[in-house]
C-alpha atoms as a PDB file:
ATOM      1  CA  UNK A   1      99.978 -17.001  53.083  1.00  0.00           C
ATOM      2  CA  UNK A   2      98.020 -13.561  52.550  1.00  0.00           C
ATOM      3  CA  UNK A   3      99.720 -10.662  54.567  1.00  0.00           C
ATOM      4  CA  UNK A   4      96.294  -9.689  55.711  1.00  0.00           C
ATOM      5  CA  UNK A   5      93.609 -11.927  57.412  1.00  0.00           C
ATOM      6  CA  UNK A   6      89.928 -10.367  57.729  1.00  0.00           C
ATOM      7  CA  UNK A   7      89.119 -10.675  61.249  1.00  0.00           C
ATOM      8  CA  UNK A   8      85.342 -12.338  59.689  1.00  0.00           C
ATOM      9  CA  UNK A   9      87.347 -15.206  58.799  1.00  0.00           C
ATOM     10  CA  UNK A  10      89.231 -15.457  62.104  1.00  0.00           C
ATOM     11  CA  UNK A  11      85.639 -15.168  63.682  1.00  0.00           C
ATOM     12  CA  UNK A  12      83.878 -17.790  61.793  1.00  0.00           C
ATOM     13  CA  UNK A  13      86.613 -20.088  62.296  1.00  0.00           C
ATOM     14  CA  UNK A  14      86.429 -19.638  65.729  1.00  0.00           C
ATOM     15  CA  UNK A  15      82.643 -19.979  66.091  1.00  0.00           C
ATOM     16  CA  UNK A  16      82.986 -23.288  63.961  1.00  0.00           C
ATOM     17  CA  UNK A  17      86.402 -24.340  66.594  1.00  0.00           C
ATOM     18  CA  UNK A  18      84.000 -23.754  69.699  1.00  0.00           C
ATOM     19  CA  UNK A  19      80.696 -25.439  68.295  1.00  0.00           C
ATOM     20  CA  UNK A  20      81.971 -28.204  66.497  1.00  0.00           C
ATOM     21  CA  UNK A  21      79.159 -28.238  64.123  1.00  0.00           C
ATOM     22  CA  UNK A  22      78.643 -25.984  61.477  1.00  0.00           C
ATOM     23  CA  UNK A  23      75.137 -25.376  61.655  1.00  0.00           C
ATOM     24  CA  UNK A  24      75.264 -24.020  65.433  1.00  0.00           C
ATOM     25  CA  UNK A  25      78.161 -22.047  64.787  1.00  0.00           C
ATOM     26  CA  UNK A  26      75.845 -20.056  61.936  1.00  0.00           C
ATOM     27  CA  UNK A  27      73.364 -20.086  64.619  1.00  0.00           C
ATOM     28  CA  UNK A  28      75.730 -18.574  66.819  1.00  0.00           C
ATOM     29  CA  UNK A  29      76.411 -15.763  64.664  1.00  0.00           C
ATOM     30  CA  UNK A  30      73.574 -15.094  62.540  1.00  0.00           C
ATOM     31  CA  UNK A  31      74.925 -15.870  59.268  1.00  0.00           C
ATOM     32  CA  UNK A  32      74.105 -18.760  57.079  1.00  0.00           C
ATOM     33  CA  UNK A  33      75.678 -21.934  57.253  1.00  0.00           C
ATOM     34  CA  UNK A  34      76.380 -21.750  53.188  1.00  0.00           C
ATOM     35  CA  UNK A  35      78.455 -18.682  54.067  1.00  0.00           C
ATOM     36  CA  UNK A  36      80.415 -19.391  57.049  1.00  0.00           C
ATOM     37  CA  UNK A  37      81.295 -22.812  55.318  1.00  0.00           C
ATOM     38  CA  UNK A  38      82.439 -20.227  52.236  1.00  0.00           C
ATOM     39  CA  UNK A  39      84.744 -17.873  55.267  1.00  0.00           C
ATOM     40  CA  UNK A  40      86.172 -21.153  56.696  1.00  0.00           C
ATOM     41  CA  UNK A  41      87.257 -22.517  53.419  1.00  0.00           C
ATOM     42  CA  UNK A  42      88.753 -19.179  52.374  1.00  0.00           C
ATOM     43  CA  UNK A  43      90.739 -19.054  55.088  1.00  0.00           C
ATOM     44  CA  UNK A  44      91.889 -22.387  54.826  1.00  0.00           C
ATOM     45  CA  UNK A  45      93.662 -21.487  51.498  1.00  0.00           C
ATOM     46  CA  UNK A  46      94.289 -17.906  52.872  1.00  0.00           C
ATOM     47  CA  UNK A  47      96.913 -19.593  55.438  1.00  0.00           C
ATOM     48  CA  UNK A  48      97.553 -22.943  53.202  1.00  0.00           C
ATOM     49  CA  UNK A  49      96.495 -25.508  56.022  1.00  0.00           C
ATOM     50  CA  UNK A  50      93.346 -27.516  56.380  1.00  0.00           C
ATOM     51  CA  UNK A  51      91.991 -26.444  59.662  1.00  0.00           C
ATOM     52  CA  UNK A  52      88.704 -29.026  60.173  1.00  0.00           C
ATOM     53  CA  UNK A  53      88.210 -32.669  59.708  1.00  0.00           C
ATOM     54  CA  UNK A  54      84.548 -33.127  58.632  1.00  0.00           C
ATOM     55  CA  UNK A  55      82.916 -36.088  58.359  1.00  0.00           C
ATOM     56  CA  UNK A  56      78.987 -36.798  57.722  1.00  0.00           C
ATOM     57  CA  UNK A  57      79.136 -37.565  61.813  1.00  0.00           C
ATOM     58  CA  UNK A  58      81.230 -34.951  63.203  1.00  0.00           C
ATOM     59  CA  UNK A  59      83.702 -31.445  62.852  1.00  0.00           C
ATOM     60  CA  UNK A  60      87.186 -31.918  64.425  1.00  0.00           C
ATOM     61  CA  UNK A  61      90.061 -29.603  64.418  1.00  0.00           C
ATOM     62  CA  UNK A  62      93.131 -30.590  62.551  1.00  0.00           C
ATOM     63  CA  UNK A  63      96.525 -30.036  64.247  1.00  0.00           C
ATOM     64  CA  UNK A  64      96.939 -26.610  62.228  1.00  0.00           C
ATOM     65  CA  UNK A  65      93.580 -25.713  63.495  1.00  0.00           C
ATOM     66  CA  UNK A  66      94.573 -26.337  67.259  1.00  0.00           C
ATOM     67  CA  UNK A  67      97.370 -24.504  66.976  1.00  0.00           C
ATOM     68  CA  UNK A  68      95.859 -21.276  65.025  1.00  0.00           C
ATOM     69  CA  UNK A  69      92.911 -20.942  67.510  1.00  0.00           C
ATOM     70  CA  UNK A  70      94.755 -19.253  70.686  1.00  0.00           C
ATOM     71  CA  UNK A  71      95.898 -16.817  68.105  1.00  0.00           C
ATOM     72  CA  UNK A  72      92.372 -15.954  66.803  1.00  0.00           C
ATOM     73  CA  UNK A  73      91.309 -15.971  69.989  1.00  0.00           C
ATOM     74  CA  UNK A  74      93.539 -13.326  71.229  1.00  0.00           C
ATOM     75  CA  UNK A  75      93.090 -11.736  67.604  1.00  0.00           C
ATOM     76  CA  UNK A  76      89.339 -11.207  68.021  1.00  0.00           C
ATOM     77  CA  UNK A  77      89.919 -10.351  71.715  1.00  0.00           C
ATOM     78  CA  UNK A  78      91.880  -7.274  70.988  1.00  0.00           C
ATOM     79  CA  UNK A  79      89.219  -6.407  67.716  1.00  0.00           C
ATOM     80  CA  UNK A  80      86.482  -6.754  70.203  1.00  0.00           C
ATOM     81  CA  UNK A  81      88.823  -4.330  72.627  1.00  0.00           C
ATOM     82  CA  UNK A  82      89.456  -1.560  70.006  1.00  0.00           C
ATOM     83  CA  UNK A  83      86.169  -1.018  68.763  1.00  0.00           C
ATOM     84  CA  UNK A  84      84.819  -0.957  72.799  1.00  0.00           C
ATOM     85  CA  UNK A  85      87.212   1.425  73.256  1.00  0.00           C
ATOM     86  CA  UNK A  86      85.841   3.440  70.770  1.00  0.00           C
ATOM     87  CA  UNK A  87      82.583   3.259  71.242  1.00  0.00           C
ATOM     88  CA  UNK A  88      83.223   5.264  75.046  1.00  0.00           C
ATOM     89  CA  UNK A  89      83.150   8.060  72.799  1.00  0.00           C
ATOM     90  CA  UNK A  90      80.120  10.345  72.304  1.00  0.00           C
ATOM     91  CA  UNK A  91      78.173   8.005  70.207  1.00  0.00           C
ATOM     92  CA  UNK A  92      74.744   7.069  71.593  1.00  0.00           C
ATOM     93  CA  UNK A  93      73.643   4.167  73.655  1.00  0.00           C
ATOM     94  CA  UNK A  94      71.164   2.509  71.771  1.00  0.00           C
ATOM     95  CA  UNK A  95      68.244   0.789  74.218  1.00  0.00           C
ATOM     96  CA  UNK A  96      65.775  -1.986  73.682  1.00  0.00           C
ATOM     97  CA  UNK A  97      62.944  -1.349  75.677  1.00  0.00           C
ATOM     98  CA  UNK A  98      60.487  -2.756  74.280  1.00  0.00           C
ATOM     99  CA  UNK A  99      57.373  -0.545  74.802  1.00  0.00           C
ATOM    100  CA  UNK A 100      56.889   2.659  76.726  1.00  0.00           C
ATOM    101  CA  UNK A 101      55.871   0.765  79.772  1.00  0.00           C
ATOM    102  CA  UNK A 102      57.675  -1.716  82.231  1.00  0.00           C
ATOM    103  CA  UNK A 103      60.620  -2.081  83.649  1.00  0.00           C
ATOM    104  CA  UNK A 104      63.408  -1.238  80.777  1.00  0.00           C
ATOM    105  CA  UNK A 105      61.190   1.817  80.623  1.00  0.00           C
ATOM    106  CA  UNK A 106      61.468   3.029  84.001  1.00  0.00           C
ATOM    107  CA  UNK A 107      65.100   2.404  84.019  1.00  0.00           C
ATOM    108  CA  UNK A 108      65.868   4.222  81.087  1.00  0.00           C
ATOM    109  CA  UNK A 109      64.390   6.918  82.645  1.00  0.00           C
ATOM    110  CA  UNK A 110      65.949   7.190  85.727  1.00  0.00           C
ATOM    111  CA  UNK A 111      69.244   6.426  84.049  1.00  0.00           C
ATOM    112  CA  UNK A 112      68.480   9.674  81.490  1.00  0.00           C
ATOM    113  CA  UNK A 113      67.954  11.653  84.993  1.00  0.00           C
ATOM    114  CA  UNK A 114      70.836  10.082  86.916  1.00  0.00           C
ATOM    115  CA  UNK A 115      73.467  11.433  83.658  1.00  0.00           C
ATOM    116  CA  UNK A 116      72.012  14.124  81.857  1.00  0.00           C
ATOM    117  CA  UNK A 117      74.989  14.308  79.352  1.00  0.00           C
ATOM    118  CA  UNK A 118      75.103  10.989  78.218  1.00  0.00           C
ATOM    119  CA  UNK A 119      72.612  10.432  75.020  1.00  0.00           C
ATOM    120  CA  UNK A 120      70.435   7.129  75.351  1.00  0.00           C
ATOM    121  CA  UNK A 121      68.575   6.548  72.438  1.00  0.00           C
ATOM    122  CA  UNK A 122      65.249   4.104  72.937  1.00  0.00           C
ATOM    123  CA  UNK A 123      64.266   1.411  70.361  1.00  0.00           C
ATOM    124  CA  UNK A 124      61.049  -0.234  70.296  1.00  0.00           C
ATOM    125  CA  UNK A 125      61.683  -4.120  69.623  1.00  0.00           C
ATOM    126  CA  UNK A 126      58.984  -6.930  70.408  1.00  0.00           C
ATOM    127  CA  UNK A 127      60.997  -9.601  71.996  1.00  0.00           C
ATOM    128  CA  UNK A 128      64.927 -10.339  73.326  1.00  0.00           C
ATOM    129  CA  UNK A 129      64.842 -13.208  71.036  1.00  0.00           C
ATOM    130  CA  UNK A 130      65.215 -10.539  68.029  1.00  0.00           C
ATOM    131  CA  UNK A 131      66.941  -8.067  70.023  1.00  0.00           C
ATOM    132  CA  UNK A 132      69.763 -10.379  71.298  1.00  0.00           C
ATOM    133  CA  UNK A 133      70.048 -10.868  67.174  1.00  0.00           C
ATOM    134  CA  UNK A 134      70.656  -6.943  67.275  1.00  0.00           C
ATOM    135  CA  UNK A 135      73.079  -6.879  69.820  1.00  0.00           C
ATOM    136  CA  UNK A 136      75.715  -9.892  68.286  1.00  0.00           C
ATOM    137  CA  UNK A 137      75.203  -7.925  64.900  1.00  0.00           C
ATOM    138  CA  UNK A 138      76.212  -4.809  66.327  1.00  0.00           C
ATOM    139  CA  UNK A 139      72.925  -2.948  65.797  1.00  0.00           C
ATOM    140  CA  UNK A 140      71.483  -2.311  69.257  1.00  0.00           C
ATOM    141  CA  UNK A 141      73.612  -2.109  72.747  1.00  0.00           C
ATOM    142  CA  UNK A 142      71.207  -3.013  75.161  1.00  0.00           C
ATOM    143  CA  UNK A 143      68.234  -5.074  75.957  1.00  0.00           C
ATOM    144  CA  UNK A 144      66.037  -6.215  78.802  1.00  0.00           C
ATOM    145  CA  UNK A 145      64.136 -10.056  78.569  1.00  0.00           C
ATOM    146  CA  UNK A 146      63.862 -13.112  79.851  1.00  0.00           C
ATOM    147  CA  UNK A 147      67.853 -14.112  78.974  1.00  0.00           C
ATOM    148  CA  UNK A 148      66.357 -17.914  80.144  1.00  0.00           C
ATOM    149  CA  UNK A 149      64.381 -18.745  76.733  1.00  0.00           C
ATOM    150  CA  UNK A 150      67.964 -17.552  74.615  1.00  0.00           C
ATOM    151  CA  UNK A 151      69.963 -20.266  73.131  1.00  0.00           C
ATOM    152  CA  UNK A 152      73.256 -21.132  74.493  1.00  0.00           C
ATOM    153  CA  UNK A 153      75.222 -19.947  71.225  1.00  0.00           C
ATOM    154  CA  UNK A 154      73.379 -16.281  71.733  1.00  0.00           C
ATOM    155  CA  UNK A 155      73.687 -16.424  75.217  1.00  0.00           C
ATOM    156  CA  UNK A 156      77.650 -17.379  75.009  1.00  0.00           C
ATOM    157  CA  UNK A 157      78.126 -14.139  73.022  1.00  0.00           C
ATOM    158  CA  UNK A 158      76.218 -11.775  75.783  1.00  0.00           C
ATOM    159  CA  UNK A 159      76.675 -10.705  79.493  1.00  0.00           C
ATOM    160  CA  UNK A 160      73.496 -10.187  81.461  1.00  0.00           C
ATOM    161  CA  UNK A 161      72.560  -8.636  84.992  1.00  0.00           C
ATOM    162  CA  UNK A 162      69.439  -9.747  86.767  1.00  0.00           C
ATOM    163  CA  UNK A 163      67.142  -6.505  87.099  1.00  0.00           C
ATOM    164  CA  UNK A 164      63.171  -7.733  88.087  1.00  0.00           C
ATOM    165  CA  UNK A 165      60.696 -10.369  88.622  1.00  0.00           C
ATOM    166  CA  UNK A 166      57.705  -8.924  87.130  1.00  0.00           C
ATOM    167  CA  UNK A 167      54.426 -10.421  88.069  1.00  0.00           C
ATOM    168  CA  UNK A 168      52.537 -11.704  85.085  1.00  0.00           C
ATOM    169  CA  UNK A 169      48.775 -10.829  84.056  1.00  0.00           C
ATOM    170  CA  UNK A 170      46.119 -11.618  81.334  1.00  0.00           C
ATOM    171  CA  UNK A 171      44.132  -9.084  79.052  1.00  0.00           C
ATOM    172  CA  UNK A 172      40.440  -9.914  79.010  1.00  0.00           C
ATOM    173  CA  UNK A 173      38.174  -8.271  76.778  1.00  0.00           C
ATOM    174  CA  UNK A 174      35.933  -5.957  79.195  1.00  0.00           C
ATOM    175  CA  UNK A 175      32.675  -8.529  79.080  1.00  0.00           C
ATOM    176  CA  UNK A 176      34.542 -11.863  80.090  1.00  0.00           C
ATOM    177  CA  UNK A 177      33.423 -13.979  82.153  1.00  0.00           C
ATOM    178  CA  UNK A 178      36.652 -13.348  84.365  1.00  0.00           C
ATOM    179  CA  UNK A 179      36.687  -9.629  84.062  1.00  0.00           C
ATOM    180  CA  UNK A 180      35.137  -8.721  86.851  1.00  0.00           C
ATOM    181  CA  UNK A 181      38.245 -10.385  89.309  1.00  0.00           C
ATOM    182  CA  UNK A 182      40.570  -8.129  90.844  1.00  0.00           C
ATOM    183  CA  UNK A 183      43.164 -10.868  90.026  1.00  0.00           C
ATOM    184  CA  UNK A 184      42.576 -14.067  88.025  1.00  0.00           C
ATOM    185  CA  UNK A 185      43.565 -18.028  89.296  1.00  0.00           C
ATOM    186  CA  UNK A 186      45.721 -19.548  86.303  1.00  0.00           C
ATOM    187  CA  UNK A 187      43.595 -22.322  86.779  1.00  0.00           C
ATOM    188  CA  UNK A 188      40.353 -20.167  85.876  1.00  0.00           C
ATOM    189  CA  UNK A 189      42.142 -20.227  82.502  1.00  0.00           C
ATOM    190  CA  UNK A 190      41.283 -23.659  81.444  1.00  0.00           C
ATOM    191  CA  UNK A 191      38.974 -23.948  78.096  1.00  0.00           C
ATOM    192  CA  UNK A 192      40.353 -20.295  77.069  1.00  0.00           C
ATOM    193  CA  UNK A 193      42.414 -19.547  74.238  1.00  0.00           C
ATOM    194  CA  UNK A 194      45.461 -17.616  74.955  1.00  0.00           C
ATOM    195  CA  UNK A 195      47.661 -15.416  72.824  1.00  0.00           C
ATOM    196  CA  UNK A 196      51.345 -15.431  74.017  1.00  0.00           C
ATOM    197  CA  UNK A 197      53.149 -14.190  70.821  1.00  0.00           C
ATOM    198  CA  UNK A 198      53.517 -17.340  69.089  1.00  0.00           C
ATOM    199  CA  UNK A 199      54.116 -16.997  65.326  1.00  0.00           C
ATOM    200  CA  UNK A 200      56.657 -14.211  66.160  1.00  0.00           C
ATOM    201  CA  UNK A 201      60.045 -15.359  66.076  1.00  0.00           C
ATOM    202  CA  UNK A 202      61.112 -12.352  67.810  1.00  0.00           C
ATOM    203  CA  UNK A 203      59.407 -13.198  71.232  1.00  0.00           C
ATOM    204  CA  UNK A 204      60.114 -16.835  71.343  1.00  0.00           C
ATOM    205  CA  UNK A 205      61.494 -16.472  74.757  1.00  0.00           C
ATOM    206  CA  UNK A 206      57.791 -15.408  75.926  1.00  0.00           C
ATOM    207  CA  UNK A 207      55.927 -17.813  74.258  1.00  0.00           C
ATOM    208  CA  UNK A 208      58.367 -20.524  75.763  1.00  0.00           C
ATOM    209  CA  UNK A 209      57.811 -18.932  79.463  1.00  0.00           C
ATOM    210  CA  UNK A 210      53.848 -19.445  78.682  1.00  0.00           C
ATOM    211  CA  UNK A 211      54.068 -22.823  77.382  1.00  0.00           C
ATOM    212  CA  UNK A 212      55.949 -24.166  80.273  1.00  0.00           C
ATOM    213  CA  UNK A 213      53.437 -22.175  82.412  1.00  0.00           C
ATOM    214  CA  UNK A 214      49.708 -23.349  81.186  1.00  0.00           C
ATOM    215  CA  UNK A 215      51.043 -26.940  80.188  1.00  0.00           C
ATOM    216  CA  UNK A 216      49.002 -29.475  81.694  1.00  0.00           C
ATOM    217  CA  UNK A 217      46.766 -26.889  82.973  1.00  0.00           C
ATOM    218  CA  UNK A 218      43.847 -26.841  80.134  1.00  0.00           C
ATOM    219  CA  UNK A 219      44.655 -23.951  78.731  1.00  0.00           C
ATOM    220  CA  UNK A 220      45.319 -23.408  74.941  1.00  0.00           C
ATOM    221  CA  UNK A 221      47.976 -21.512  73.519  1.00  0.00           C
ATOM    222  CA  UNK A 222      46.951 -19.333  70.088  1.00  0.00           C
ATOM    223  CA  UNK A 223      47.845 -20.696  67.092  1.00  0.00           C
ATOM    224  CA  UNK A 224      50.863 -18.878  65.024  1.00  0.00           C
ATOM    225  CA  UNK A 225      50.276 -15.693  64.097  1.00  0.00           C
ATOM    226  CA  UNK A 226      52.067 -12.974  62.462  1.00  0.00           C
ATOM    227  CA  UNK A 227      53.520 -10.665  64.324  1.00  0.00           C
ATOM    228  CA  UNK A 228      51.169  -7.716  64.961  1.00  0.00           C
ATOM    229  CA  UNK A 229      52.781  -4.235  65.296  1.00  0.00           C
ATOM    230  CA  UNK A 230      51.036  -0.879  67.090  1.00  0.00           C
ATOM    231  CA  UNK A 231      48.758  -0.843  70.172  1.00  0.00           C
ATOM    232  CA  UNK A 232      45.729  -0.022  67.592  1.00  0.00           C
ATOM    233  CA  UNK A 233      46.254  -3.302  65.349  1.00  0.00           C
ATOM    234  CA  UNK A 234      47.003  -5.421  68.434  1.00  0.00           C
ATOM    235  CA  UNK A 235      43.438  -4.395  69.870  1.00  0.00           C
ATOM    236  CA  UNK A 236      41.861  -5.508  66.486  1.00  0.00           C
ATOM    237  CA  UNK A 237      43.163  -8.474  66.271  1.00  0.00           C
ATOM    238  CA  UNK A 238      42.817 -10.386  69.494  1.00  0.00           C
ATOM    239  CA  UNK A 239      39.596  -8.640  70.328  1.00  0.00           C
ATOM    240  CA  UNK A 240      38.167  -9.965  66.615  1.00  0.00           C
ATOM    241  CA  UNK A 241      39.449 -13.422  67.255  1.00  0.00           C
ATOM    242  CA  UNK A 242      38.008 -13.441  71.354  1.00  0.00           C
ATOM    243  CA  UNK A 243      41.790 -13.961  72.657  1.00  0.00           C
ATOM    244  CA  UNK A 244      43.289 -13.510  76.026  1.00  0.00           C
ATOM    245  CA  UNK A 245      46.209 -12.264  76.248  1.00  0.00           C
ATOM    246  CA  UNK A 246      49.353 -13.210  78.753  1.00  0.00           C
ATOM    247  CA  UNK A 247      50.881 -10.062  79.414  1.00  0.00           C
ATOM    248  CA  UNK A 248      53.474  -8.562  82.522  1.00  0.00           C
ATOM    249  CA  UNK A 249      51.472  -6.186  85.102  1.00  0.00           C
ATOM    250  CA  UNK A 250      53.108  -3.105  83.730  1.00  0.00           C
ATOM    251  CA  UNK A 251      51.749  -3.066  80.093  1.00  0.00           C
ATOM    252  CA  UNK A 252      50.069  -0.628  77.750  1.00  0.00           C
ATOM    253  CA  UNK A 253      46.255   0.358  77.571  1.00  0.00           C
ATOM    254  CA  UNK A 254      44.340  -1.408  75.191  1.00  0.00           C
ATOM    255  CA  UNK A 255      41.085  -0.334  74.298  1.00  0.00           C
ATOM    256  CA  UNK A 256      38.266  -2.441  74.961  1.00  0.00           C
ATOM    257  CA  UNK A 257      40.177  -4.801  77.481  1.00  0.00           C
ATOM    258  CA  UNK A 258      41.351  -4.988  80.781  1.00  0.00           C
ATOM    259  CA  UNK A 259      44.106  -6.535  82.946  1.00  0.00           C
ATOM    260  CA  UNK A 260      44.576  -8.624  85.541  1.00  0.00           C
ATOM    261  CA  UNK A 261      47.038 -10.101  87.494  1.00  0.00           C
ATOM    262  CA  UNK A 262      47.689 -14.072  87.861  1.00  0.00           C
ATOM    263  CA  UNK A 263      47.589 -15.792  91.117  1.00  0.00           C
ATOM    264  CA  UNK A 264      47.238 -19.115  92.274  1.00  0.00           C
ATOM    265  CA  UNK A 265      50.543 -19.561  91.862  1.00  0.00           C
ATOM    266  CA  UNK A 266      51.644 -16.189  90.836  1.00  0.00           C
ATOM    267  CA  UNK A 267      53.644 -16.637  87.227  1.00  0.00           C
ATOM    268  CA  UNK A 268      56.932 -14.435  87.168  1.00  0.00           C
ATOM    269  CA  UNK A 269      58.829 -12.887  83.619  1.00  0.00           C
ATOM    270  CA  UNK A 270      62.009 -12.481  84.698  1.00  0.00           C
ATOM    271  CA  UNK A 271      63.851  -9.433  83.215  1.00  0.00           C
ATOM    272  CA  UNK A 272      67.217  -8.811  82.859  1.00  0.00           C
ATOM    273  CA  UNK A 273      69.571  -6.315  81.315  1.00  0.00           C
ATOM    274  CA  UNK A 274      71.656  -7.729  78.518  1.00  0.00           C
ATOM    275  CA  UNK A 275      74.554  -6.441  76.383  1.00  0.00           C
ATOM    276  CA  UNK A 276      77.383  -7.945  74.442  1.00  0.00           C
ATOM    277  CA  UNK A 277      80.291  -9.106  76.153  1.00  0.00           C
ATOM    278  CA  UNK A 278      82.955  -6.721  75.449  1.00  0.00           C
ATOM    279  CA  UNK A 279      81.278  -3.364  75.269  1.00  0.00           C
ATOM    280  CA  UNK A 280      82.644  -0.872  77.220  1.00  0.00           C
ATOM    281  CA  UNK A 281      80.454   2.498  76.890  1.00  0.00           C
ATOM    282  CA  UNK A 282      79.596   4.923  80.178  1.00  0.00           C
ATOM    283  CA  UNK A 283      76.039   4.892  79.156  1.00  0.00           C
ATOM    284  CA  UNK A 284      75.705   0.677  79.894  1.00  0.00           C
ATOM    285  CA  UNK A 285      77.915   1.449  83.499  1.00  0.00           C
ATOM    286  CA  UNK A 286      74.845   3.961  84.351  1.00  0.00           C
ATOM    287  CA  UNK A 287      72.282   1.394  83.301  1.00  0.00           C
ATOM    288  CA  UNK A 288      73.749  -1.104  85.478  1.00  0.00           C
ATOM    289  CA  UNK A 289      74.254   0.752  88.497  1.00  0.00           C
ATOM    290  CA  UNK A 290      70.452   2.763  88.023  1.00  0.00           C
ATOM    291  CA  UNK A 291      68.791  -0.997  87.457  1.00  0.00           C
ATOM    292  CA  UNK A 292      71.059  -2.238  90.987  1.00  0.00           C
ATOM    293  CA  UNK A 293      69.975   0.969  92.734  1.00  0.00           C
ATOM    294  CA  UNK A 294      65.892   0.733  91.565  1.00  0.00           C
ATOM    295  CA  UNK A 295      65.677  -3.145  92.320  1.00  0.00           C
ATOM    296  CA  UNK A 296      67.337  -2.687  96.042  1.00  0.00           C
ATOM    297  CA  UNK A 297      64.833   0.027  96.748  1.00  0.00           C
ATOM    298  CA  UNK A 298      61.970  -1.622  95.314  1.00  0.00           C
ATOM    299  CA  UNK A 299      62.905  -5.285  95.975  1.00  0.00           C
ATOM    300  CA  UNK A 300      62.531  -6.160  92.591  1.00  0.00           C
ATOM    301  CA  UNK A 301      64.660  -9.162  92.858  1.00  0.00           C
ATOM    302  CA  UNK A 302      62.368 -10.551  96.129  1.00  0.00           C
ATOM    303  CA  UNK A 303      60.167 -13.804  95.232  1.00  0.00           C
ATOM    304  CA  UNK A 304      56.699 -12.886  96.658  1.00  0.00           C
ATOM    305  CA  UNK A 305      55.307 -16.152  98.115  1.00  0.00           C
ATOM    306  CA  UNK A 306      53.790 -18.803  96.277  1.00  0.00           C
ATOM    307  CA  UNK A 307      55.487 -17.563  92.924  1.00  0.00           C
ATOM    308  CA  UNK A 308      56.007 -19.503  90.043  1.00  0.00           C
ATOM    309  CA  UNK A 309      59.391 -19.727  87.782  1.00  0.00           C
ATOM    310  CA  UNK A 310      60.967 -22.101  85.606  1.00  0.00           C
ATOM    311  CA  UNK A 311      64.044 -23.545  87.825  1.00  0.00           C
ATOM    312  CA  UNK A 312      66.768 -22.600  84.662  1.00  0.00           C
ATOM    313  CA  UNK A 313      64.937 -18.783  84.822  1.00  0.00           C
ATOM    314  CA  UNK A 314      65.621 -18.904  88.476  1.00  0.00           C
ATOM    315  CA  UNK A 315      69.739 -20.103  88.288  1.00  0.00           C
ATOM    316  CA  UNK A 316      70.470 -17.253  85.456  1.00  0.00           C
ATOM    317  CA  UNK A 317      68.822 -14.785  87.888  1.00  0.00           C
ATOM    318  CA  UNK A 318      70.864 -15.572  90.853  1.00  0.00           C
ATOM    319  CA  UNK A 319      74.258 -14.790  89.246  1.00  0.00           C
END
């Protein structure tokens, strides 16, 4: 057997023990299914044993792989341990907040106030879906999102703490017909064409939230598009093609539009703040306890009536 086994190995076989099934367990970690099949089978003749029956049907461990998985478990467990003891050092907390708007916005604020020694550093991502990729990889810390439309491979992988319902809205272009409203019936919506980030793989989670929303209702979702990055490009686009736009109430200006909040019922994003199970850095304990503080004071967490929410949104929120 080789004196030395790469923790990779240890976690892919792990991954693969958990799943049973190879293609999830890539899912799970990011990494293509051609390569974790190449980490498992190294390992395999790294310790000498054959560690998974696979069949065309089905991925069972072998008694060698039974009995090596408490080991890497408690392997990986003590990895994960050392470098989140580390990172309580000085290093930066790096935060997803999406845009300079909304509620990871105005936590990370009050959280830079609340501990003016402690360095958070503010990314700019367009969706959890690609942030929560960030976070497993090691690349970001934190996030806020809707942890509901998240797989349950990414999800296993990530801790989460229920911060906000934020009321949802649409972007009009200033002469629609509905621009006028103070707030806008989701039912008014029918015949329109709505833009909810589809064609983005990073937002997935919000164009999932809309679909369940407007189905049935009349209302058509925008066909995949490319992602579309800065405020000025966004306005060109769905302003050229005549789009509405399903947005949260706190969002950024966009020329030659306006917003407006749903109603009739009133649609919820639910937001929470996510990390990766394990870390242990001061900045994420000041995050936590700034979010808890804001959304007590503000009743962030309170359903207003007649509110709208996907019953699996509303179970991950109440933990």
């Amino acid at each position: 057997m080789t004196q030395d086994i790469d923790p990779r190995l240890l976690r892919a076989f792990t991954a693969v023990a958990e799943e049973l099934h190879f293609t999830r367990a890539a899912a799970r970690l990011f990494v293509a299914q051609q390569a974790l099949s190449r980490d498992v089978r190294r390992l395999e003749r790294d310790l000498g044993a054959e560690l998974f029956v696979r069949t065309t049907r089905a991925v069972e461990l072998t008694a060698d792989g039974e009995r090596l998985l408490p080991y890497a478990r408690r392997v990986l467990a003590a990895h994960d341990e050392l470098r989140a003891a580390w990172a309580t050092e000085a290093r930066p907390l790096l935060v997803d907040i999406s845009a300079p708007v909304g509620t990871g916005h105005r936590v990370l604020v009050r959280a830079r106030e609340a501990a003016p020694g402690q360095e958070f550093v503010a990314r700019y991502l367009s969706g959890l879906t690609g942030a929560a990729a960030d976070i497993l990889a090691g690349r970001l810390d934190v996030s806020f999102g809707r942890v509901a439309g998240l797989g349950p491979s990414v999800l296993a992988g990530l801790s989460h703490q229920p911060v906000r319902y934020e009321r949802m809205a649409v972007l009009l272009p200033e002469g629609h017909r509905l621009a006028a409203s103070a707030e806008v019936p989701v039912d008014a919506l029918a015949g329109e064409t709505l833009y909810a980030g589809a064609g983005n793989p990073a937002t997935a989670e919000w164009t999932d939230l809309a679909m369940r929303l407007f189905t049935g209702r009349g209302t058509e979702l925008a066909a995949p598009f490319p992602e579309i990055s800065g405020k000025e490009e966004f306005a060109r686009v769905v302003l050229a093609r005549g789009w509405s736009v399903l947005v949260s109430t706190d969002f950024l200006e966009i020329p030659g539009m306006v917003l407006r909040p749903l109603t009739a019922p009133v649609p919820l994003s639910p937001v929470s703040l996510v990390w990766r199970k394990g870390l242990n850095h001061p900045g994420l304990g000041v995050l936590r306890e700034v979010a808890r503080r804001m959304g007590q004071a503000s009743g962030w967490l309170d359903l207003p009536p007649n509110s709208w929410l996907p019953e699996g949104d509303l179970s991950l929120m109440s933990v």
